[in-house]
PDB file of N, CA and C in Angstrom:
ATOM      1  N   UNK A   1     -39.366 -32.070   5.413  1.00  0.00           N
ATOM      2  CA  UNK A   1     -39.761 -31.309   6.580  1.00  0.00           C
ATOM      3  C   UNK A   1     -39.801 -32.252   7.776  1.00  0.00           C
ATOM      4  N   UNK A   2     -39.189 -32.037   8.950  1.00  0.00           N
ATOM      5  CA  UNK A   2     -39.359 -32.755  10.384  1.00  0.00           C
ATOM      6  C   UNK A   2     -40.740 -32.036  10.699  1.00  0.00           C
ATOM      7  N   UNK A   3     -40.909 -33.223  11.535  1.00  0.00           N
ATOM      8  CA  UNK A   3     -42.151 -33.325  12.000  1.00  0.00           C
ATOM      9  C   UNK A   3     -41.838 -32.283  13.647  1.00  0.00           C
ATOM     10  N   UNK A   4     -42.990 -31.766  14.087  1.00  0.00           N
ATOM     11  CA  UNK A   4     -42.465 -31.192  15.836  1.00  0.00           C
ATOM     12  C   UNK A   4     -41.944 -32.215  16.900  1.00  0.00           C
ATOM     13  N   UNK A   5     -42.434 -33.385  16.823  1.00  0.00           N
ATOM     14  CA  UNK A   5     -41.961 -34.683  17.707  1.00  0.00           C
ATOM     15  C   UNK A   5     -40.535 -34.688  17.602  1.00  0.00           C
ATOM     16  N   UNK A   6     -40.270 -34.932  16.188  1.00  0.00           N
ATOM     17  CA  UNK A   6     -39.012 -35.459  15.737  1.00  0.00           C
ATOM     18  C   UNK A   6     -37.586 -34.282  16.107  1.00  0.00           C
ATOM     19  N   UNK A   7     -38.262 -33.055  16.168  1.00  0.00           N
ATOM     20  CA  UNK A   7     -37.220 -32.091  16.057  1.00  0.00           C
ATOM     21  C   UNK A   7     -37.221 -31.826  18.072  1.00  0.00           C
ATOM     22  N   UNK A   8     -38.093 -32.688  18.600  1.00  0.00           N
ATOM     23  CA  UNK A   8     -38.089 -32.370  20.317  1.00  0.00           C
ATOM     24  C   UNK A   8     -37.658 -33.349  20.984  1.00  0.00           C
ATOM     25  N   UNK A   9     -36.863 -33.980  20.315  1.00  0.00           N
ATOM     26  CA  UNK A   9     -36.143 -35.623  20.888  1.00  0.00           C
ATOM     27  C   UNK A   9     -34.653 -35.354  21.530  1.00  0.00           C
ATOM     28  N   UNK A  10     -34.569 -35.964  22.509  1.00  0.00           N
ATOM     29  CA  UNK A  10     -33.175 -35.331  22.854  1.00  0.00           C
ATOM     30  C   UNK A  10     -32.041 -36.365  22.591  1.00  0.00           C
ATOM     31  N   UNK A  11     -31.387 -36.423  21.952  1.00  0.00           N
ATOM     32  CA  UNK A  11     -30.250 -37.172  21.057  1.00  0.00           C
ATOM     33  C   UNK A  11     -29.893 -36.192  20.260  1.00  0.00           C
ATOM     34  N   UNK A  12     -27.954 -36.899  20.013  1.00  0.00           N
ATOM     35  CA  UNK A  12     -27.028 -36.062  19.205  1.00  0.00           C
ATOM     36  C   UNK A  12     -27.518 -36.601  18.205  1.00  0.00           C
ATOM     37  N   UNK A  13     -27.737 -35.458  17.021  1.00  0.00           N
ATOM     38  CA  UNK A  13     -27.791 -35.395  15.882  1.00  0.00           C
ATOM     39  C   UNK A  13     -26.917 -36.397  14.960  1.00  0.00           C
ATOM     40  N   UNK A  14     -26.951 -36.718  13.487  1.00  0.00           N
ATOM     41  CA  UNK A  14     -25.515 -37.078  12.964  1.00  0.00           C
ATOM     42  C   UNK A  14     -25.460 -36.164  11.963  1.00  0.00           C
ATOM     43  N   UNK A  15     -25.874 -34.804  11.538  1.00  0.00           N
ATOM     44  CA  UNK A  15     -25.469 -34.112  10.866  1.00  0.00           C
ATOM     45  C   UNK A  15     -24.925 -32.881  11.635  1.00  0.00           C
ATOM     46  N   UNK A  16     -24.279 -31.754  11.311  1.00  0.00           N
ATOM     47  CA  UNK A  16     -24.255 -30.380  12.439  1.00  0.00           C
ATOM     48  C   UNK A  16     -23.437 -30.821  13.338  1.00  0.00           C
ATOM     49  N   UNK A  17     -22.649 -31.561  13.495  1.00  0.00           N
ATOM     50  CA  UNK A  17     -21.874 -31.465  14.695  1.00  0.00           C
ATOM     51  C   UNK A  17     -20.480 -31.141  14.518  1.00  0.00           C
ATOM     52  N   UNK A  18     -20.213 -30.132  15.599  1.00  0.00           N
ATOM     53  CA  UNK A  18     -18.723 -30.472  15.538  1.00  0.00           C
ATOM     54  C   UNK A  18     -17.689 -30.822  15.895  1.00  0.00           C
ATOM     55  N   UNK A  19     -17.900 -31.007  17.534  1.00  0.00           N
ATOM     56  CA  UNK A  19     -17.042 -32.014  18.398  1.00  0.00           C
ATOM     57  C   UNK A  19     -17.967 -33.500  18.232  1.00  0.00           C
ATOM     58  N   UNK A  20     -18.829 -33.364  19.358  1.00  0.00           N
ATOM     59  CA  UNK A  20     -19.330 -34.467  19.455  1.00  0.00           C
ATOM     60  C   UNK A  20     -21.176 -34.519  19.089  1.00  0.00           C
ATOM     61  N   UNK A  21     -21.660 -33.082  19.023  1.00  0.00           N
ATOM     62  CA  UNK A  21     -23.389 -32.932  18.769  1.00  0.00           C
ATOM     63  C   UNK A  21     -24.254 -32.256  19.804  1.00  0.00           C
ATOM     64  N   UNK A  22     -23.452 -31.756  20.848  1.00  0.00           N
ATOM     65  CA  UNK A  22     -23.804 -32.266  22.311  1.00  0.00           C
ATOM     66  C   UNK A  22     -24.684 -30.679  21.863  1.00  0.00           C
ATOM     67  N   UNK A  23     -24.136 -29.657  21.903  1.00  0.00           N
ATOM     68  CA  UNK A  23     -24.552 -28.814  21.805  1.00  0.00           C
ATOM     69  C   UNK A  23     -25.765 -28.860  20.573  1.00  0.00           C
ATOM     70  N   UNK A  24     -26.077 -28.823  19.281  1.00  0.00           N
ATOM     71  CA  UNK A  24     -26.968 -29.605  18.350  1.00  0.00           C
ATOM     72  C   UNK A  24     -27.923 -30.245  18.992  1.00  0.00           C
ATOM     73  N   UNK A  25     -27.879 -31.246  19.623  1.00  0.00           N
ATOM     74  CA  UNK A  25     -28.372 -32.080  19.905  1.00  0.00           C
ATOM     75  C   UNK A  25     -29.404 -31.374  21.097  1.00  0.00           C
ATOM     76  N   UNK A  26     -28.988 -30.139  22.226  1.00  0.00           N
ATOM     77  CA  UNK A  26     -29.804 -29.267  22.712  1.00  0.00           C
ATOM     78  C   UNK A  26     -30.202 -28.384  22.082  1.00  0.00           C
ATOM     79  N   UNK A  27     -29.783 -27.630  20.622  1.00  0.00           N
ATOM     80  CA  UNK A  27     -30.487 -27.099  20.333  1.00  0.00           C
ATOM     81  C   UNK A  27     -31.411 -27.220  19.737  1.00  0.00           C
ATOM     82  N   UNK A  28     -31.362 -28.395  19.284  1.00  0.00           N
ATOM     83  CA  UNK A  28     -32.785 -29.236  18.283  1.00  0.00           C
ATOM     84  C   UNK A  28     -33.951 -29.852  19.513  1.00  0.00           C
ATOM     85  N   UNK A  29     -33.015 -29.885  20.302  1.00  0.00           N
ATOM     86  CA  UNK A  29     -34.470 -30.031  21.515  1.00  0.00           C
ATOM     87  C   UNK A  29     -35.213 -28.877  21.911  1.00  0.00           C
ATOM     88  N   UNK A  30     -34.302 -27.759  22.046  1.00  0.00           N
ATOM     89  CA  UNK A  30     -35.059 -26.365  22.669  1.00  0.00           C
ATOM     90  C   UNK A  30     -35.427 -25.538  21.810  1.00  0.00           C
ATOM     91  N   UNK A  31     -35.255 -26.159  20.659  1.00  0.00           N
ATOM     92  CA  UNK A  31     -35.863 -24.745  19.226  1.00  0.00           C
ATOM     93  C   UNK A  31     -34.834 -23.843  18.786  1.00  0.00           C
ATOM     94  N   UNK A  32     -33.602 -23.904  19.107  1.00  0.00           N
ATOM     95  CA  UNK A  32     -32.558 -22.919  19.122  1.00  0.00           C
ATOM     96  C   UNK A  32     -31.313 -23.256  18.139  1.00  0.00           C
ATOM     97  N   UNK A  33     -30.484 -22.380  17.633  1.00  0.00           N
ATOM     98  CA  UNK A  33     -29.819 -22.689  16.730  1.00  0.00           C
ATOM     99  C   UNK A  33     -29.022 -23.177  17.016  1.00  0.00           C
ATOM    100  N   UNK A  34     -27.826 -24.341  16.267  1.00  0.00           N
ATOM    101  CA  UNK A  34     -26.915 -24.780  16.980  1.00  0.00           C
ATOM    102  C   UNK A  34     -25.760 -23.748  17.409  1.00  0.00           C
ATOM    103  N   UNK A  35     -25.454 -22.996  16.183  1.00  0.00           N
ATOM    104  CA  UNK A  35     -24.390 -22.157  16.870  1.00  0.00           C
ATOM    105  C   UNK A  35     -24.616 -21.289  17.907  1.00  0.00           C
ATOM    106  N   UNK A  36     -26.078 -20.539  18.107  1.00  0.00           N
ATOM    107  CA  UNK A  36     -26.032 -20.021  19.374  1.00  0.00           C
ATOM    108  C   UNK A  36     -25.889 -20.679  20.573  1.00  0.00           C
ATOM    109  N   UNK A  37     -26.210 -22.097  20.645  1.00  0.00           N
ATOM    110  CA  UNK A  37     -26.137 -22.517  21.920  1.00  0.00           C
ATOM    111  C   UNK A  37     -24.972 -23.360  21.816  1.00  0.00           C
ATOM    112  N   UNK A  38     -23.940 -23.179  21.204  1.00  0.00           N
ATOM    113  CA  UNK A  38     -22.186 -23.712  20.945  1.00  0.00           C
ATOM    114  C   UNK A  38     -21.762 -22.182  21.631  1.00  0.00           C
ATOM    115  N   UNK A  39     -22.234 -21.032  20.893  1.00  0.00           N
ATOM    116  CA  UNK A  39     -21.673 -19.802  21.494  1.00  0.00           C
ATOM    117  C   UNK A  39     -21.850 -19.588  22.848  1.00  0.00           C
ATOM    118  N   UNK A  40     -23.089 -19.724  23.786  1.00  0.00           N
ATOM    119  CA  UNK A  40     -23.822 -19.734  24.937  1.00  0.00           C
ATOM    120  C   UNK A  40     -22.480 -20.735  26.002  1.00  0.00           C
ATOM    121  N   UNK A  41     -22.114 -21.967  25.068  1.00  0.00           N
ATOM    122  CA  UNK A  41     -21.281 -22.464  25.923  1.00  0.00           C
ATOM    123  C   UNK A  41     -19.909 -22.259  25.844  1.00  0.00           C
ATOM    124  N   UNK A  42     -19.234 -21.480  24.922  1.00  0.00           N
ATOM    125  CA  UNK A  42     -18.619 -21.198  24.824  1.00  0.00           C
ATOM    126  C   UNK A  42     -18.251 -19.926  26.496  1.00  0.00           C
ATOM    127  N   UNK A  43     -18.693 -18.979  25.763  1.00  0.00           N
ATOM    128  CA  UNK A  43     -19.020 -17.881  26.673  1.00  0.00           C
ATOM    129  C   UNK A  43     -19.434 -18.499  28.348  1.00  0.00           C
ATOM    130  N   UNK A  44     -20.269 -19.172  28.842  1.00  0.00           N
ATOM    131  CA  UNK A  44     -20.112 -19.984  29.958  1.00  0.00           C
ATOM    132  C   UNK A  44     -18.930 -20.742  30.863  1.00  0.00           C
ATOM    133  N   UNK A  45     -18.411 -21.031  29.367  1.00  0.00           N
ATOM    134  CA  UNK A  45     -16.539 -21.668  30.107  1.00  0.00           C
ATOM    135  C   UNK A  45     -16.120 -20.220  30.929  1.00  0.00           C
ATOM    136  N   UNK A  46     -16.692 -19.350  30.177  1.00  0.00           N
ATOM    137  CA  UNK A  46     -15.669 -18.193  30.864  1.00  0.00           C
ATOM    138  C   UNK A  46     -15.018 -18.007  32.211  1.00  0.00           C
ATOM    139  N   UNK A  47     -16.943 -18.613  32.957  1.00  0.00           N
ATOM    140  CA  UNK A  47     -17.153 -18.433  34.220  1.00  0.00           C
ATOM    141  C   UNK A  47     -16.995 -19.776  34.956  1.00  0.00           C
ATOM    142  N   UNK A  48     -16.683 -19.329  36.501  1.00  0.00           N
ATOM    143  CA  UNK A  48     -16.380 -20.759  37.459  1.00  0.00           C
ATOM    144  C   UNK A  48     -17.291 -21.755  37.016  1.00  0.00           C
ATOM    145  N   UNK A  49     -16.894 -22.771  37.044  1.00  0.00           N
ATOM    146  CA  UNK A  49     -17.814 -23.901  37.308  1.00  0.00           C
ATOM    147  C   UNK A  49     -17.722 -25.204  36.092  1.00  0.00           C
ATOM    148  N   UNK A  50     -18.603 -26.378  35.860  1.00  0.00           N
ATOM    149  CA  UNK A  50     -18.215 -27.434  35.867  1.00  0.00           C
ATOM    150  C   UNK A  50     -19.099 -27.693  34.417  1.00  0.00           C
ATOM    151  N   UNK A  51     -18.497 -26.488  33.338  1.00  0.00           N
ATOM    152  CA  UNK A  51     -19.703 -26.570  32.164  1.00  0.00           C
ATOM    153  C   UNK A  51     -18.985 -27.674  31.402  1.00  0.00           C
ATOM    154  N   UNK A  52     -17.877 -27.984  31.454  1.00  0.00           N
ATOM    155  CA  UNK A  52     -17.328 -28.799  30.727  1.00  0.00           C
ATOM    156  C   UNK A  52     -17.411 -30.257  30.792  1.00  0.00           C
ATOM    157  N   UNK A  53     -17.052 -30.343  32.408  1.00  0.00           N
ATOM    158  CA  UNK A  53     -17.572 -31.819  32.474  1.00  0.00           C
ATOM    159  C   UNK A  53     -18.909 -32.506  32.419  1.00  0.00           C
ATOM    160  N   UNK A  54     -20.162 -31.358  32.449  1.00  0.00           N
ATOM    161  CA  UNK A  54     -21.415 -31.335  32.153  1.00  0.00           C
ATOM    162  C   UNK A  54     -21.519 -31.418  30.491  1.00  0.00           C
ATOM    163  N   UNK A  55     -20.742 -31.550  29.390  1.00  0.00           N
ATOM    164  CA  UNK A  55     -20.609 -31.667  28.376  1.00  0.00           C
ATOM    165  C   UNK A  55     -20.080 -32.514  28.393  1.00  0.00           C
ATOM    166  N   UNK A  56     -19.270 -33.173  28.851  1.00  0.00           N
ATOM    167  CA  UNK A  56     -19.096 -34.647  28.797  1.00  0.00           C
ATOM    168  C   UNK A  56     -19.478 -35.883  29.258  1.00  0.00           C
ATOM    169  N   UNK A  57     -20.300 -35.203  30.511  1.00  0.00           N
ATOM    170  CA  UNK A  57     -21.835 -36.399  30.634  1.00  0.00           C
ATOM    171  C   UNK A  57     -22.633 -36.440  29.581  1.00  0.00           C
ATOM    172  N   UNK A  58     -23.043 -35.040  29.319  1.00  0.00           N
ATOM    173  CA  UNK A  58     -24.420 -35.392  28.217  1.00  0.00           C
ATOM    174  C   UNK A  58     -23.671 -35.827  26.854  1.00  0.00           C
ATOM    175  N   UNK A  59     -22.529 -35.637  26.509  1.00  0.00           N
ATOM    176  CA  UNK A  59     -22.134 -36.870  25.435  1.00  0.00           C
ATOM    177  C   UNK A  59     -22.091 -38.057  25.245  1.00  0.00           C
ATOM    178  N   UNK A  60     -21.876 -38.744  26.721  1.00  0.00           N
ATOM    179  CA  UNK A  60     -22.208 -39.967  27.034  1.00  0.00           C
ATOM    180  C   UNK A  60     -23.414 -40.474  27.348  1.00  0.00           C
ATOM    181  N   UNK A  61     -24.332 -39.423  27.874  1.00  0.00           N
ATOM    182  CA  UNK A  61     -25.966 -40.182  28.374  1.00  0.00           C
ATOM    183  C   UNK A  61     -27.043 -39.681  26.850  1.00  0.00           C
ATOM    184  N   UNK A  62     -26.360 -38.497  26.471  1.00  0.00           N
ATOM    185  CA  UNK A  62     -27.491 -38.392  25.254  1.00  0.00           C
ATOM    186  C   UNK A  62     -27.234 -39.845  23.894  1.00  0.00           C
ATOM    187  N   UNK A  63     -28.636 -40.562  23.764  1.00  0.00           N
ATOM    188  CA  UNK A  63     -27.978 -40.979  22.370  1.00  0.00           C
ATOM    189  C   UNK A  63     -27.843 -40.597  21.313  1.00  0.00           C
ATOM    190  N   UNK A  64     -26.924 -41.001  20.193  1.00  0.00           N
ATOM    191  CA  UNK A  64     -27.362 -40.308  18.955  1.00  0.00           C
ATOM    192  C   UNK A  64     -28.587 -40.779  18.445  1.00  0.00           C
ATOM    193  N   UNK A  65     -28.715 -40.062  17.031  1.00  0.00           N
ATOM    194  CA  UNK A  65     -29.799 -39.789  16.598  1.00  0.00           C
ATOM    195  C   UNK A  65     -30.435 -40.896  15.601  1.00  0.00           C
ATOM    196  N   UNK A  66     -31.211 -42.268  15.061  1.00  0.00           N
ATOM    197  CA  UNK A  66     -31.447 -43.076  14.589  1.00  0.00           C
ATOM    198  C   UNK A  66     -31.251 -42.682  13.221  1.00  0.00           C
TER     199      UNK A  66
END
């Protein structure tokens, strides 16, 4: 069992991922499942704007997970 600390840390995971964690890695911070918030961004590309390269900062600034 994770502890509540442990599951509110913001770092990519090393299990659950499937590009890079990025998504995982927010949903283990916000309580949320990974695939809904992979789907959430999915569905977001739809619309204008810069969700992608905002996924490729937080791949680079989040760390992984110890």
């Amino acid at each position: 069992m994770t502890s509540p600390l442990k599951s509110r840390t913001f770092s990519r995971p090393r299990h659950n991922r499937m590009i890079a964690g990025v998504c995982a890695g927010l949903a283990q911070r916000f309580g949320m499942r990974p695939g809904t918030v992979r789907l959430l961004f999915v569905v977001s590309c739809l619309l204008p704007g810069p969700q992608f390269l905002a996924y490729v900062a937080l791949w680079f600034l989040m760390p992984n997970e110890r």
